[in-house]
Protein backbone atom coordinates (compact mmCIF):
# COMPACT_ATOMS: atom_id res chain seq x y z
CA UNK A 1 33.37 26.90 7.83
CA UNK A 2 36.89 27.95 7.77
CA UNK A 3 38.72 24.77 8.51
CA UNK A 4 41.69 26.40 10.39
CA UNK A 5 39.42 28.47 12.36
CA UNK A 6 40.30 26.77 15.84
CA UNK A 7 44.04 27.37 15.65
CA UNK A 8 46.14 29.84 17.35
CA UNK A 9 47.62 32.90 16.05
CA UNK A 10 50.96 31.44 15.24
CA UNK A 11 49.35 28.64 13.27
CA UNK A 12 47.51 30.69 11.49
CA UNK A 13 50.45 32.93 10.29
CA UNK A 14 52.10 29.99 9.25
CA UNK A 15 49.08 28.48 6.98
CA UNK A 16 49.38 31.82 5.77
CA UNK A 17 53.29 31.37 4.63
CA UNK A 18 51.96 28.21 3.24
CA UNK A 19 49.47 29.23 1.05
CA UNK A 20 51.64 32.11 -0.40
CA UNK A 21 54.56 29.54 -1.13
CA UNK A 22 52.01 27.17 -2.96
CA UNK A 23 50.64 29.92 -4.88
CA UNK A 24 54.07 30.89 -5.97
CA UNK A 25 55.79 27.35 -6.47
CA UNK A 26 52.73 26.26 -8.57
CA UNK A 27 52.71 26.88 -12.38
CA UNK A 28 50.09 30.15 -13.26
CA UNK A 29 47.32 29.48 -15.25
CA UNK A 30 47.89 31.90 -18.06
CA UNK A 31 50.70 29.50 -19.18
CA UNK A 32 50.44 26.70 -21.48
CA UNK A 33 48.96 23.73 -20.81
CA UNK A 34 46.62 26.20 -19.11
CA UNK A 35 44.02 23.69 -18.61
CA UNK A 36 46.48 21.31 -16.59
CA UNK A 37 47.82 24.28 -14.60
CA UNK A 38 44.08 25.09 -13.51
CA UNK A 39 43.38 21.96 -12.27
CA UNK A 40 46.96 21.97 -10.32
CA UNK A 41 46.03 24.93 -8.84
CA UNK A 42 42.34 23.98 -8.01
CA UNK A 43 43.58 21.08 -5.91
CA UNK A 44 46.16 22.70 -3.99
CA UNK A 45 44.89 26.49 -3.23
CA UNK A 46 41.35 25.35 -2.49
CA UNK A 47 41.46 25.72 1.23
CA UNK A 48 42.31 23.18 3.18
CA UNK A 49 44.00 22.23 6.94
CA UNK A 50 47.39 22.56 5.20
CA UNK A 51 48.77 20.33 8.58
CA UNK A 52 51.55 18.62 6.89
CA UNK A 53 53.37 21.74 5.76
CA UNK A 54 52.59 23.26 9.55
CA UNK A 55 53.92 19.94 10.91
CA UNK A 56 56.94 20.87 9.10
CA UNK A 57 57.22 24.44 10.44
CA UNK A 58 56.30 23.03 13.65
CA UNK A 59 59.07 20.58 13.63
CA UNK A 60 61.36 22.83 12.60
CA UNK A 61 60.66 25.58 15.06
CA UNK A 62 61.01 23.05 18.06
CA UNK A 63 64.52 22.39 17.18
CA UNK A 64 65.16 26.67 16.27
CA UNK A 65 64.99 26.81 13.00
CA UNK A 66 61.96 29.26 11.76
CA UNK A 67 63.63 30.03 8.31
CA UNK A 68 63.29 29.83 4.00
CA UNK A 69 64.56 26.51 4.41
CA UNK A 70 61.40 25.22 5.89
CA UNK A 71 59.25 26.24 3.38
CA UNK A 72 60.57 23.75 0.43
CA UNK A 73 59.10 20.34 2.37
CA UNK A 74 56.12 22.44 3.38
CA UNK A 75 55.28 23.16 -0.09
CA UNK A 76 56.21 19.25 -0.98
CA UNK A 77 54.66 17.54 1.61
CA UNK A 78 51.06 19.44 0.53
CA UNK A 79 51.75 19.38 -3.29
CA UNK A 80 52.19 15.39 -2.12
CA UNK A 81 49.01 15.45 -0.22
CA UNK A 82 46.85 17.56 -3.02
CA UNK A 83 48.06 15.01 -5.93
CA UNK A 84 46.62 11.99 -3.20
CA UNK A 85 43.36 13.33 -2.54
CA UNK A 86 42.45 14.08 -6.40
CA UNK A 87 43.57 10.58 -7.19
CA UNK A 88 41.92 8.85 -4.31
CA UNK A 89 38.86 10.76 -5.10
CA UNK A 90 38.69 9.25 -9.04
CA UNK A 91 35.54 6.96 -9.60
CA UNK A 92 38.29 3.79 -9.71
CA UNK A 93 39.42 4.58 -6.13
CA UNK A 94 36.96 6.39 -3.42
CA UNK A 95 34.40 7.69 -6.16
CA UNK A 96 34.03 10.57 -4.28
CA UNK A 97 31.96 14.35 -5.60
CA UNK A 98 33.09 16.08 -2.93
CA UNK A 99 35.76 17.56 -1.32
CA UNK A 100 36.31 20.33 0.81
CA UNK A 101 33.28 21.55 0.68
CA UNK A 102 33.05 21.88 -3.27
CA UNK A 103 33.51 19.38 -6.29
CA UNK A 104 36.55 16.78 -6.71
CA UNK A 105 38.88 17.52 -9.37
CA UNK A 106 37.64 15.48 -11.56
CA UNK A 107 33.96 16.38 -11.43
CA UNK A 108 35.39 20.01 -12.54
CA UNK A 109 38.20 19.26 -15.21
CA UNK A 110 37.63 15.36 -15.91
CA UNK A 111 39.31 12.36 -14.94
CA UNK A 112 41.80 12.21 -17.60
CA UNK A 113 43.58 16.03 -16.55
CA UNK A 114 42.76 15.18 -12.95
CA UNK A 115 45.12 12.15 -13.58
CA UNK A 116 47.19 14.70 -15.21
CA UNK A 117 47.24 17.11 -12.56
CA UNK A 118 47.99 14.73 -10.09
CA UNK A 119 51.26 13.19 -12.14
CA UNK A 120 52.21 16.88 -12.13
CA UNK A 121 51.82 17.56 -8.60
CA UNK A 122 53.80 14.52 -7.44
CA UNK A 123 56.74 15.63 -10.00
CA UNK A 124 56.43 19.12 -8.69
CA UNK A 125 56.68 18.34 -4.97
CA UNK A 126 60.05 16.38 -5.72
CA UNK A 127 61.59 19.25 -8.16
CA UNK A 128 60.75 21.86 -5.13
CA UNK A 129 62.32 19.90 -2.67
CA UNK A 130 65.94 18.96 -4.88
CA UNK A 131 65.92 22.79 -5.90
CA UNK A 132 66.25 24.25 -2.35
CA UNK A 133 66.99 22.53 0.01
CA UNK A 134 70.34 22.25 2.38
CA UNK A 135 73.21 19.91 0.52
CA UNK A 136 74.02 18.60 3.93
CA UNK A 137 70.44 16.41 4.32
CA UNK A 138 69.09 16.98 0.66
CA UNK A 139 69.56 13.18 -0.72
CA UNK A 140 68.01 12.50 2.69
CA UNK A 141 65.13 14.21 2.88
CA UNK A 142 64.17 12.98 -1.37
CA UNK A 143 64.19 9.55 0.25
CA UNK A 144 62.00 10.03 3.47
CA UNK A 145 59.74 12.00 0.97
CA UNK A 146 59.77 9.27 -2.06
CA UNK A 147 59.34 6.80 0.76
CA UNK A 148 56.32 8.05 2.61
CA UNK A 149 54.60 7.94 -1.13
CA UNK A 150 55.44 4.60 -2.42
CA UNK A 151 54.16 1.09 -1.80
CA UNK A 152 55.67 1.06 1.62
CA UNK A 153 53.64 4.42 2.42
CA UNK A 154 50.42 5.95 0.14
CA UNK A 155 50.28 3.78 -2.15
CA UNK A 156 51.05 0.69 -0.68
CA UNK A 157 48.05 2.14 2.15
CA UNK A 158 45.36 3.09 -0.23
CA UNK A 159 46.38 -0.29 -2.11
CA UNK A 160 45.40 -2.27 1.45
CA UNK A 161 42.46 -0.19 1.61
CA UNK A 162 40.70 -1.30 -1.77
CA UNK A 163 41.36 -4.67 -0.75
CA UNK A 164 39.65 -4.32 2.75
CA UNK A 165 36.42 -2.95 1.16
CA UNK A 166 33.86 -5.44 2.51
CA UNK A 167 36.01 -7.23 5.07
CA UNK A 168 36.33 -7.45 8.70
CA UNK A 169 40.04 -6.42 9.53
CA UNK A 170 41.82 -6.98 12.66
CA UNK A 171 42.66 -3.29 14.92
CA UNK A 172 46.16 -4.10 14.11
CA UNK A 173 45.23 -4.80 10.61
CA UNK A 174 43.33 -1.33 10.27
CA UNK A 175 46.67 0.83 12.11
CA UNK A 176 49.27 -0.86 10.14
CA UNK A 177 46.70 -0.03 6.74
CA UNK A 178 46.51 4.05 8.24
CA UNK A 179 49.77 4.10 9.10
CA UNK A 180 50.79 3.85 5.32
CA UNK A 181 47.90 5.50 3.68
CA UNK A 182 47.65 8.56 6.37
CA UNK A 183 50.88 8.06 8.55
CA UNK A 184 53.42 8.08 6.27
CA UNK A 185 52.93 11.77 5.05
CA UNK A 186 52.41 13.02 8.37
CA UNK A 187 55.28 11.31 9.69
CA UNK A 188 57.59 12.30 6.35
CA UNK A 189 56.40 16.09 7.45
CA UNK A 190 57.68 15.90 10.97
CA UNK A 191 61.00 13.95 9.89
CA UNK A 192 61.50 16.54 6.63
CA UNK A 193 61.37 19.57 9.24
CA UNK A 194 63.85 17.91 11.39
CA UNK A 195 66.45 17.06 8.91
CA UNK A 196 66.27 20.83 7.62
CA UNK A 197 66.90 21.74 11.44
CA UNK A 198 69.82 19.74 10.99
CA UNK A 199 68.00 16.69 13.95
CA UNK A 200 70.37 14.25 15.55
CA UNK A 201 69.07 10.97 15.67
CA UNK A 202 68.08 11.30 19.03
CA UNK A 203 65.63 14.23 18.26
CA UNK A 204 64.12 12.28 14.70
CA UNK A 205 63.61 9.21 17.14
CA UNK A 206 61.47 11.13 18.93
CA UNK A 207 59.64 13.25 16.80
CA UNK A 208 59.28 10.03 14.80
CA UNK A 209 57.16 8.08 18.06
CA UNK A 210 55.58 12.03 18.05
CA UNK A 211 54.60 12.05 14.22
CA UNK A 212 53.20 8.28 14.59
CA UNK A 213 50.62 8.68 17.19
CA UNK A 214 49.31 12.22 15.51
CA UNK A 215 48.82 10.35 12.41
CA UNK A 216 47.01 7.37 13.74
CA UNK A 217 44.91 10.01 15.49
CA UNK A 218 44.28 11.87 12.47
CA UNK A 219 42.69 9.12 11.20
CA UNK A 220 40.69 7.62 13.90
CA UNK A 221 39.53 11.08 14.54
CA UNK A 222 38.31 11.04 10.51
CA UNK A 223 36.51 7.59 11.23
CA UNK A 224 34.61 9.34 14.18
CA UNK A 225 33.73 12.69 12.04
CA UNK A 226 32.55 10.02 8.99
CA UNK A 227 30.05 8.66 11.23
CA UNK A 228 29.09 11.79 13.36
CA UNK A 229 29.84 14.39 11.17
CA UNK A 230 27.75 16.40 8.81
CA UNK A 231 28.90 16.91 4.88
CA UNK A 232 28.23 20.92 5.18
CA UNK A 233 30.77 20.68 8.10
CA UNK A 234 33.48 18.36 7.17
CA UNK A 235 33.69 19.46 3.54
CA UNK A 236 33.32 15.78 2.56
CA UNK A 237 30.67 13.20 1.96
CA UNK A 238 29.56 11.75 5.65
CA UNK A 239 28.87 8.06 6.36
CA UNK A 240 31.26 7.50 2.98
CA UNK A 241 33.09 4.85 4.41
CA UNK A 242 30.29 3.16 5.96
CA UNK A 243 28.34 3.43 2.59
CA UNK A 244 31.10 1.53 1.07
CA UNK A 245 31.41 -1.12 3.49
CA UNK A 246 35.10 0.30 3.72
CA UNK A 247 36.59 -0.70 7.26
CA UNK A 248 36.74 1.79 10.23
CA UNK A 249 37.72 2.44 13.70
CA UNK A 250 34.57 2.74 14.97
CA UNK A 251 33.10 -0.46 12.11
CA UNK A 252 35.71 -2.94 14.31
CA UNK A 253 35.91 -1.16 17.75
CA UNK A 254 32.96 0.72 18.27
CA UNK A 255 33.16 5.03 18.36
CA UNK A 256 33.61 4.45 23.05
CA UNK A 257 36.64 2.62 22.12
CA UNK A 258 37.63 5.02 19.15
CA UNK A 259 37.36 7.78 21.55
CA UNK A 260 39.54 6.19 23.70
CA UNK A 261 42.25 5.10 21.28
CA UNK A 262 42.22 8.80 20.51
CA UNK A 263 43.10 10.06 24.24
CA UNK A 264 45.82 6.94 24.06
CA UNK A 265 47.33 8.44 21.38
CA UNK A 266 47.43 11.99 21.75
CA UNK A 267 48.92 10.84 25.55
CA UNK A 268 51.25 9.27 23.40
CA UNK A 269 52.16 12.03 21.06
CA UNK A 270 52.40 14.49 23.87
CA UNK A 271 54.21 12.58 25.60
CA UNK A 272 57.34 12.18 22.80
CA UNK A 273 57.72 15.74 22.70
CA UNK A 274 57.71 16.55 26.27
CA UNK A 275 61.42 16.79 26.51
CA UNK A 276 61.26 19.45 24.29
CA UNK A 277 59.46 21.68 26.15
CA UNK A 278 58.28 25.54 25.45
CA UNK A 279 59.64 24.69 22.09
CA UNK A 280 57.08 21.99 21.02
CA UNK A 281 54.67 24.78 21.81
CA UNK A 282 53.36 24.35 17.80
CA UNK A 283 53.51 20.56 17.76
CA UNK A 284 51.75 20.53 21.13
CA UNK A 285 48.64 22.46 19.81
CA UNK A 286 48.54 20.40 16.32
CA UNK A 287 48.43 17.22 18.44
CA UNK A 288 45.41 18.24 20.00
CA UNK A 289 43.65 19.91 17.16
CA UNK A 290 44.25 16.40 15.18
CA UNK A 291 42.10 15.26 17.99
CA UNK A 292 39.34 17.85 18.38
CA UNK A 293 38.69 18.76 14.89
CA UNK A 294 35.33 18.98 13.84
CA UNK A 295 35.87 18.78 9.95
């Protein structure tokens, strides 16, 4: 199943743009190490909801701005997300065969140039992002991006959830662990379209309340799909979390009161952007996708 296949038109196009920049800011396989480059580009072009780069585009086009200079943080914020999931799929972290709907990175090219790949990645995302981007917000945007990956965002998140494996976390607990492990990219996305619209701090306050809510919904919506969901579907192994005595939304609050964090949250996240009006259109529509998704 096509995992973009509910978006509009516009979306679409833009996944599109994606996919073309990643395929051209990614190293081809014919160079040397060509074994490395394979692997890069088997965890980045290997389908995939790409919604942090179109939270970028989407952030950018409610504030006017539709042009080259949005495609840099796309590209980074996915090269970002790519080197995450082949790391947090490695037998010492989530031990996981699957992902989108064929085998890890590591089950194809090994652990050690899945490592590799995922060093590379990382480095990548950062050299894209100081190579084009506007002087005016470029030392800016390197720190919201370093930020969202460090201890105090992805790492620091997936760090609090290998130490949560088998207990019984408080909801607060649980948010403040997604909202580093999940949050932080999503919210680095929003903020690094912004700040190449050239965003007062007005407009990031708000986007930034915006980018929160979507990415605590993200995840609660992933908690409900890992205990509803089928693998065929979601592209991932089902009931993984549950397997792995890993905490949940619906482990602490039960999937009624998941369902209705959701709604709270989207509310939320609808809310934020209202002032913006016809030009949230695209931020609108991922908002509610992040809540209906089915994989």
């Amino acid at each position: 199943m096509n995992p973009n296949s509910k978006l509009g038109p516009a979306l679409q196009a833009l996944i599109r743009r994606a996919d073309e920049a990643l395929a051209q800011a990614l190293p081809a396989e014919h160079l040397p190490p060509e074994s490395l480059h394979r692997a890069m580009r088997y965890a980045v072009l290997g389908g995939g909801k790409r919604l942090r780069p179109l939270l970028v585009y989407a952030a950018g086009a409610a504030l006017g701005e539709h042009g080259v200079v949005l495609d840099a943080p796309a590209c980074a914020v996915e090269l970002i997300h790519a080197y995450s999931l082949v790391h947090d799929d490695l037998p010492a972290m989530d031990d996981d065969a699957m992902r989108r709907g064929r085998p890890t990175c590591h089950i194809v090219f090994g652990e050690a140039m899945a490592i590799l790949a995922g060093d590379a990645l990382q480095a990548l995302a950062f050299e894209l992002l100081a190579h084009d981007i506007h002087a005016t917000n470029g030392i800016e945007m390197l720190r919201v991006l370093g930020r969202a990956c460090g201890a105090e965002g992805m790492a620091g998140g997936q760090a609090l959830d290998l130490a949560a494996v088998g207990r019984k976390l408080e909801l607060h607990e649980l948010e403040h662990m997604h909202a580093c492990k999940t949050g932080a990219l999503i919210r680095a996305s929003v903020r690094l379209g912004a700040l190449a619209a050239g965003a007062d701090e007005d407009t990031l306050d708000a986007l930034d309340r915006y980018a929160h809510a979507v990415g605590l919904a993200f995840q609660v919506r992933d908690d409900i799909l890992d205990v509803e969901g089928e693998s065929a579907v979601i592209g991932k192994t089902a009931g993984k979390d549950a397997a792995a005595d890993k905490p949940t939304f619906p482990s602490i609050i039960g999937l009624d009161a998941s369902r209705h964090r959701l709604d709270e949250l989207i509310h939320a996240a609808l809310a934020a952007i209202k002032p913006f009006g016809e030009r949230a259109v695209l931020l609108d529509e991922l908002a509610r996708y992040a809540a209906a998704r089915h994989h």
